[in-house]
C-alpha atoms as a PDB file:
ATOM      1  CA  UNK A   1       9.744  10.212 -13.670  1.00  0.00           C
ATOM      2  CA  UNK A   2      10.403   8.924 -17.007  1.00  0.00           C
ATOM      3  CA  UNK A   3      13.807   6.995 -18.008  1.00  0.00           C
ATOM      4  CA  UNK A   4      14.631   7.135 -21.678  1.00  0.00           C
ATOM      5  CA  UNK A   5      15.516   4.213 -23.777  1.00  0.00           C
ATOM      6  CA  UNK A   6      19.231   5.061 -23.684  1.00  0.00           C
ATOM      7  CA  UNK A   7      18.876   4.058 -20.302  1.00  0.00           C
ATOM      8  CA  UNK A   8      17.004   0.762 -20.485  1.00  0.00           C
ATOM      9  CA  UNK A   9      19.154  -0.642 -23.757  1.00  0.00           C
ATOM     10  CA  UNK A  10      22.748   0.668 -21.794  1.00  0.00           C
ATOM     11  CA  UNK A  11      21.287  -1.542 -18.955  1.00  0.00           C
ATOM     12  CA  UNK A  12      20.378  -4.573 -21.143  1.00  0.00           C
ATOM     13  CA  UNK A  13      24.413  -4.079 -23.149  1.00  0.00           C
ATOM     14  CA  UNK A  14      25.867  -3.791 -20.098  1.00  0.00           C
ATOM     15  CA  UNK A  15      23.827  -7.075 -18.840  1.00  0.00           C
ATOM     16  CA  UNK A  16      25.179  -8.871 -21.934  1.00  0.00           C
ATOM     17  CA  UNK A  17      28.897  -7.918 -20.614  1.00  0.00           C
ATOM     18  CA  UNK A  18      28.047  -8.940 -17.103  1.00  0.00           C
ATOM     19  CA  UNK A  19      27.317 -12.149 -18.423  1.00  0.00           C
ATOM     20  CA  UNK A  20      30.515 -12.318 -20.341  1.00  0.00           C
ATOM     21  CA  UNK A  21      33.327 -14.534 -18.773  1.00  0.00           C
ATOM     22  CA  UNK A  22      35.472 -11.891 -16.827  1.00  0.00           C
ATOM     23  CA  UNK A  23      37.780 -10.653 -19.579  1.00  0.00           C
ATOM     24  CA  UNK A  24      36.121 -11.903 -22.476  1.00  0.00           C
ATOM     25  CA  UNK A  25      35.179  -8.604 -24.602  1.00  0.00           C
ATOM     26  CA  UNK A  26      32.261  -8.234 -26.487  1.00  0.00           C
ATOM     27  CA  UNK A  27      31.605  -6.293 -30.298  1.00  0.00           C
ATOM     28  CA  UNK A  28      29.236  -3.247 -30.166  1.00  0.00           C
ATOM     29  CA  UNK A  29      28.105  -5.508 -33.454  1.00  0.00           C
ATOM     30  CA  UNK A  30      27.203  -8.500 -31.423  1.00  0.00           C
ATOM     31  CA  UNK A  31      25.358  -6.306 -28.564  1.00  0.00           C
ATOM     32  CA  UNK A  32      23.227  -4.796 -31.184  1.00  0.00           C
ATOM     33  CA  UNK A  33      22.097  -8.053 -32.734  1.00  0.00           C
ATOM     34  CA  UNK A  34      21.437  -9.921 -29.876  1.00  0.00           C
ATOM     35  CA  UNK A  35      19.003  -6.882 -29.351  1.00  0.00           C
ATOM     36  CA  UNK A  36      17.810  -6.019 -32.876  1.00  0.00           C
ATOM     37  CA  UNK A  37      18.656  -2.891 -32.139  1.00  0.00           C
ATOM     38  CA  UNK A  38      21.650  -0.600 -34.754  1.00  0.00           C
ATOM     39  CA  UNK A  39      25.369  -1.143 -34.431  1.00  0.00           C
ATOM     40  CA  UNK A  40      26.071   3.022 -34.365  1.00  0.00           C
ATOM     41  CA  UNK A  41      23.574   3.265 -31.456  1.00  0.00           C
ATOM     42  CA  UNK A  42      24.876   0.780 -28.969  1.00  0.00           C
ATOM     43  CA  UNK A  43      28.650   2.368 -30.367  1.00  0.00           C
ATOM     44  CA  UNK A  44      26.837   5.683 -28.679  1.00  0.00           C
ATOM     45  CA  UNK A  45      25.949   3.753 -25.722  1.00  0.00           C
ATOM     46  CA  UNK A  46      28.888   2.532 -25.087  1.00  0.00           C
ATOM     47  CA  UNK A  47      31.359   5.135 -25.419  1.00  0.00           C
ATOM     48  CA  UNK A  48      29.184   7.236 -23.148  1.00  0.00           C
ATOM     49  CA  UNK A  49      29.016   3.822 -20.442  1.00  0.00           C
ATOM     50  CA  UNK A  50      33.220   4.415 -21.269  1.00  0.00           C
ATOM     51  CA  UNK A  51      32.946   7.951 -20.146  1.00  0.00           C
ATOM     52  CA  UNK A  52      31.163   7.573 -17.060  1.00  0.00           C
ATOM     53  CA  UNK A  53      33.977   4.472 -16.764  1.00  0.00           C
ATOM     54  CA  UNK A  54      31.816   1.801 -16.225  1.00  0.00           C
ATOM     55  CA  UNK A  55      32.998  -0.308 -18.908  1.00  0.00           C
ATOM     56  CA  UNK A  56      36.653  -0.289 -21.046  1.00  0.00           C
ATOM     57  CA  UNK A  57      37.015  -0.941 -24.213  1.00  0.00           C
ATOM     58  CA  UNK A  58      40.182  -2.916 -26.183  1.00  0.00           C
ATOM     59  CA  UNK A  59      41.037  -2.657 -29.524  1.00  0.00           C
ATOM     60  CA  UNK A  60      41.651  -4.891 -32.313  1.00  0.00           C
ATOM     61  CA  UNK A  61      41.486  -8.403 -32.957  1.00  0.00           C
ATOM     62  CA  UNK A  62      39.430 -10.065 -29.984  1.00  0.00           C
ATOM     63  CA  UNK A  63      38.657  -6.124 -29.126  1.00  0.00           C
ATOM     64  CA  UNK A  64      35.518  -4.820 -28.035  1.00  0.00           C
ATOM     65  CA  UNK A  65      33.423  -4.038 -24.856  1.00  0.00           C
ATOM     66  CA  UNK A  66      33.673  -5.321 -21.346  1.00  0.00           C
ATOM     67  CA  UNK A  67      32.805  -4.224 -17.786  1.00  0.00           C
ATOM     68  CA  UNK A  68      35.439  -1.782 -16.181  1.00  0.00           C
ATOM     69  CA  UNK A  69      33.940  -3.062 -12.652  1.00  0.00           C
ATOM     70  CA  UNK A  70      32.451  -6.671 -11.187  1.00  0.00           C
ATOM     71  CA  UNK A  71      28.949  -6.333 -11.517  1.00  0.00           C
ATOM     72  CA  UNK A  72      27.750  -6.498  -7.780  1.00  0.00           C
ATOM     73  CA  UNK A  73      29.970  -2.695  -7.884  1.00  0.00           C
ATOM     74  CA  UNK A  74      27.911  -1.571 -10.641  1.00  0.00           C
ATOM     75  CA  UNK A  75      24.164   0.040 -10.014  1.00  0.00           C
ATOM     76  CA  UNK A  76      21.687   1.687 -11.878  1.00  0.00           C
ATOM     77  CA  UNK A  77      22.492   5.256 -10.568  1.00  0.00           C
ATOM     78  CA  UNK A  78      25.653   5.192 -11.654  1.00  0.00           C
ATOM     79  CA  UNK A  79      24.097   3.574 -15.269  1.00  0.00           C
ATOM     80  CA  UNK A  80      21.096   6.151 -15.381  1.00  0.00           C
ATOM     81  CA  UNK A  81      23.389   9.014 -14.500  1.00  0.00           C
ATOM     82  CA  UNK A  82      25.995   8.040 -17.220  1.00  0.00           C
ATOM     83  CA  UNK A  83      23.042   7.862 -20.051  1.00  0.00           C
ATOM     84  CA  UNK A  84      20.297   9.960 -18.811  1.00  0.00           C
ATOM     85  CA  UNK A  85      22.009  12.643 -16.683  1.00  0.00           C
ATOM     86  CA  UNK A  86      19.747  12.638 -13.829  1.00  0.00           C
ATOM     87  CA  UNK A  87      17.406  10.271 -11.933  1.00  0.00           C
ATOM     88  CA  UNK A  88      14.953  12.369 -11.581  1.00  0.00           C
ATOM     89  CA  UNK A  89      14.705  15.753 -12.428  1.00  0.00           C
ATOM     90  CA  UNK A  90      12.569  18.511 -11.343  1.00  0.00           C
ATOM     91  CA  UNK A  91      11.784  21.845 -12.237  1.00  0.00           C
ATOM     92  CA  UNK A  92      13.164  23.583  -9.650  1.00  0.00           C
ATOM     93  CA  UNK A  93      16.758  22.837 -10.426  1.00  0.00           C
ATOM     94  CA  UNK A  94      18.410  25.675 -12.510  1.00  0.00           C
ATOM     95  CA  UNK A  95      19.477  23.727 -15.782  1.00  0.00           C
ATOM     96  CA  UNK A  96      16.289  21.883 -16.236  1.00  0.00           C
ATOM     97  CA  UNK A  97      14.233  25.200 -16.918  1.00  0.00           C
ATOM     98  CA  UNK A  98      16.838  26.873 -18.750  1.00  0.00           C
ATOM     99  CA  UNK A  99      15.098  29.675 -19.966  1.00  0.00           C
ATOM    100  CA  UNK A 100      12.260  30.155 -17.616  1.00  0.00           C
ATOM    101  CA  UNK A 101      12.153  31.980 -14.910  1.00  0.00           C
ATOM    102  CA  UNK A 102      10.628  30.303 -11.746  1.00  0.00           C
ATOM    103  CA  UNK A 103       8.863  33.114  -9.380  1.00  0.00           C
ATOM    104  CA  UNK A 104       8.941  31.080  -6.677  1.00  0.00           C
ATOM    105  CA  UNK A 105      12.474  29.954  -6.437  1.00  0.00           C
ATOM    106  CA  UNK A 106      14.149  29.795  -3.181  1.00  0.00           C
ATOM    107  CA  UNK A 107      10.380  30.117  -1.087  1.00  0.00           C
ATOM    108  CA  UNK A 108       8.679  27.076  -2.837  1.00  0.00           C
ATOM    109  CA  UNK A 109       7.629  24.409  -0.618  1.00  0.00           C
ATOM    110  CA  UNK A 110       7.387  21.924  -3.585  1.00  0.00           C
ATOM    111  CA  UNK A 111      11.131  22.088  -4.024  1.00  0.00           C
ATOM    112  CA  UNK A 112      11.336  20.370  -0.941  1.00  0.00           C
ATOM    113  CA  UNK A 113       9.396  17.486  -1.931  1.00  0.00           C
ATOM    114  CA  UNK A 114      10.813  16.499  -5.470  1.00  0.00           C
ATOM    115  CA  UNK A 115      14.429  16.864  -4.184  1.00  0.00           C
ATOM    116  CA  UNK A 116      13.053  14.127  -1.781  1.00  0.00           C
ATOM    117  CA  UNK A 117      11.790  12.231  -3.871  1.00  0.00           C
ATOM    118  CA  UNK A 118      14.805  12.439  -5.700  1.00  0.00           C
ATOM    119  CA  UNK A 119      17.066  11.574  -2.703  1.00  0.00           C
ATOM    120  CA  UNK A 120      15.064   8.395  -2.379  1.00  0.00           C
ATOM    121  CA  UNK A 121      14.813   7.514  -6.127  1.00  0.00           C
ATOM    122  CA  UNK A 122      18.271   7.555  -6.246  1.00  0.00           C
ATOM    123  CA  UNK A 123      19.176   5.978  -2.686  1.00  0.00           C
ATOM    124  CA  UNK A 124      16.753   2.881  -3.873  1.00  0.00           C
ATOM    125  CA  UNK A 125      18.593   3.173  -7.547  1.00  0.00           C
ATOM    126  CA  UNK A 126      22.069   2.744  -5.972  1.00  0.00           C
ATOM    127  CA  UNK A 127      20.764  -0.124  -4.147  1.00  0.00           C
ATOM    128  CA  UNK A 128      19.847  -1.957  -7.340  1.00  0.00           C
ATOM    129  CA  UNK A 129      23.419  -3.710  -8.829  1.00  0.00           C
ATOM    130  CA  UNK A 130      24.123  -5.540 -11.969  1.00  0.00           C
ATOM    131  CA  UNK A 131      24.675  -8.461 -10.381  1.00  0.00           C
ATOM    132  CA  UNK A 132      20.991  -8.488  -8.946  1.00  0.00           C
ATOM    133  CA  UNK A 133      19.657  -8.123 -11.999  1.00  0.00           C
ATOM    134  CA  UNK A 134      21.712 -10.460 -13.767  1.00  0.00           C
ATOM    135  CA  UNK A 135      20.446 -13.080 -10.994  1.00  0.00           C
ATOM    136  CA  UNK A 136      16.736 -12.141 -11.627  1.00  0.00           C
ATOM    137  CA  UNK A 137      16.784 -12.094 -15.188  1.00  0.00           C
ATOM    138  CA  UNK A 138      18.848 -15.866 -14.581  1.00  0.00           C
ATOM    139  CA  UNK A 139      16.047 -16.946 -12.432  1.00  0.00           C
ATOM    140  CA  UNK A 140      13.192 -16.010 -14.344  1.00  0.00           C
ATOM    141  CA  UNK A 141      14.500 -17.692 -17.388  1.00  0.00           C
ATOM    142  CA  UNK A 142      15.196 -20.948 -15.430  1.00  0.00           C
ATOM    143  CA  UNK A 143      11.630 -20.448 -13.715  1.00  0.00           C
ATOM    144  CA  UNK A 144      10.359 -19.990 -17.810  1.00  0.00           C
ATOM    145  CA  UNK A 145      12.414 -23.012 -19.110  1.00  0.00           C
ATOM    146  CA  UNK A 146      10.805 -25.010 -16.801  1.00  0.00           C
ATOM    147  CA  UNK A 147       7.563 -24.777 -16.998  1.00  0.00           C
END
């Protein structure tokens, strides 16, 4: 199980809008440089986070980004999902091997176990919320500052 960076930086932008007064968009532009990272990538980000509508988006003057959803209603399933496609994917589902031809499909006993451990990567993902984080990453710098 690997997640991709789309992934871990669409978790960190959305963060940034979670912490956002309710309301208050924020630019693609000021996402990316509060992360060093470019202003067309978190645009790509985003629009697919709009997709997958778990954030909106407003236009003009004062536009920009915010969270379609509080974030205690937002979890990393639905996140992953939207960037990455799948939590966890194994071989034995269709689309992943594309081309290849599995001789053991439909008798394997594997297949049992990795849509398991699927059903539990995801069950534990979609237990996860925004707002957790958000409270853990507040805590942790509060713990940090005060040291």
């Amino acid at each position: 199980m690997r997640y991709t960076t789309k992934a871990e930086y669409g978790i960190v932008a959305l963060l940034q809008l979670a912490q956002a007064p309710m309301g208050d968009p924020l630019s693609a532009k000021d996402i990316a440089a509060n992360e060093g990272l470019s202003v067309e990538y978190v645009e790509k980000l985003l629009h697919r986070l709009k997709q997958a509508e778990l954030v909106i988006s407003k236009r003009g003057a004062g536009g920009g980004f915010s969270l379609a959803h509080k974030p205690e209603d937002i979890n990393l399933q639905q996140v992953i999902e939207a960037l990455d496609g799948s939590t966890y994917q194994t071989f034995c589902n269709p689309d992943v091997r594309e081309n290849i031809v599995c001789n053991h499909s439909g008798t394997c006993g594997l297949s049992t176990v990795w849509n398991g451990l699927k059903d539990v990567i995801d069950d534990y993902l979609s237990g996860v919320t925004l707002a957790q984080l958000l409270e853990d990453h507040q805590a942790k710098v509060a713990h940090r500052v005060n040291d």
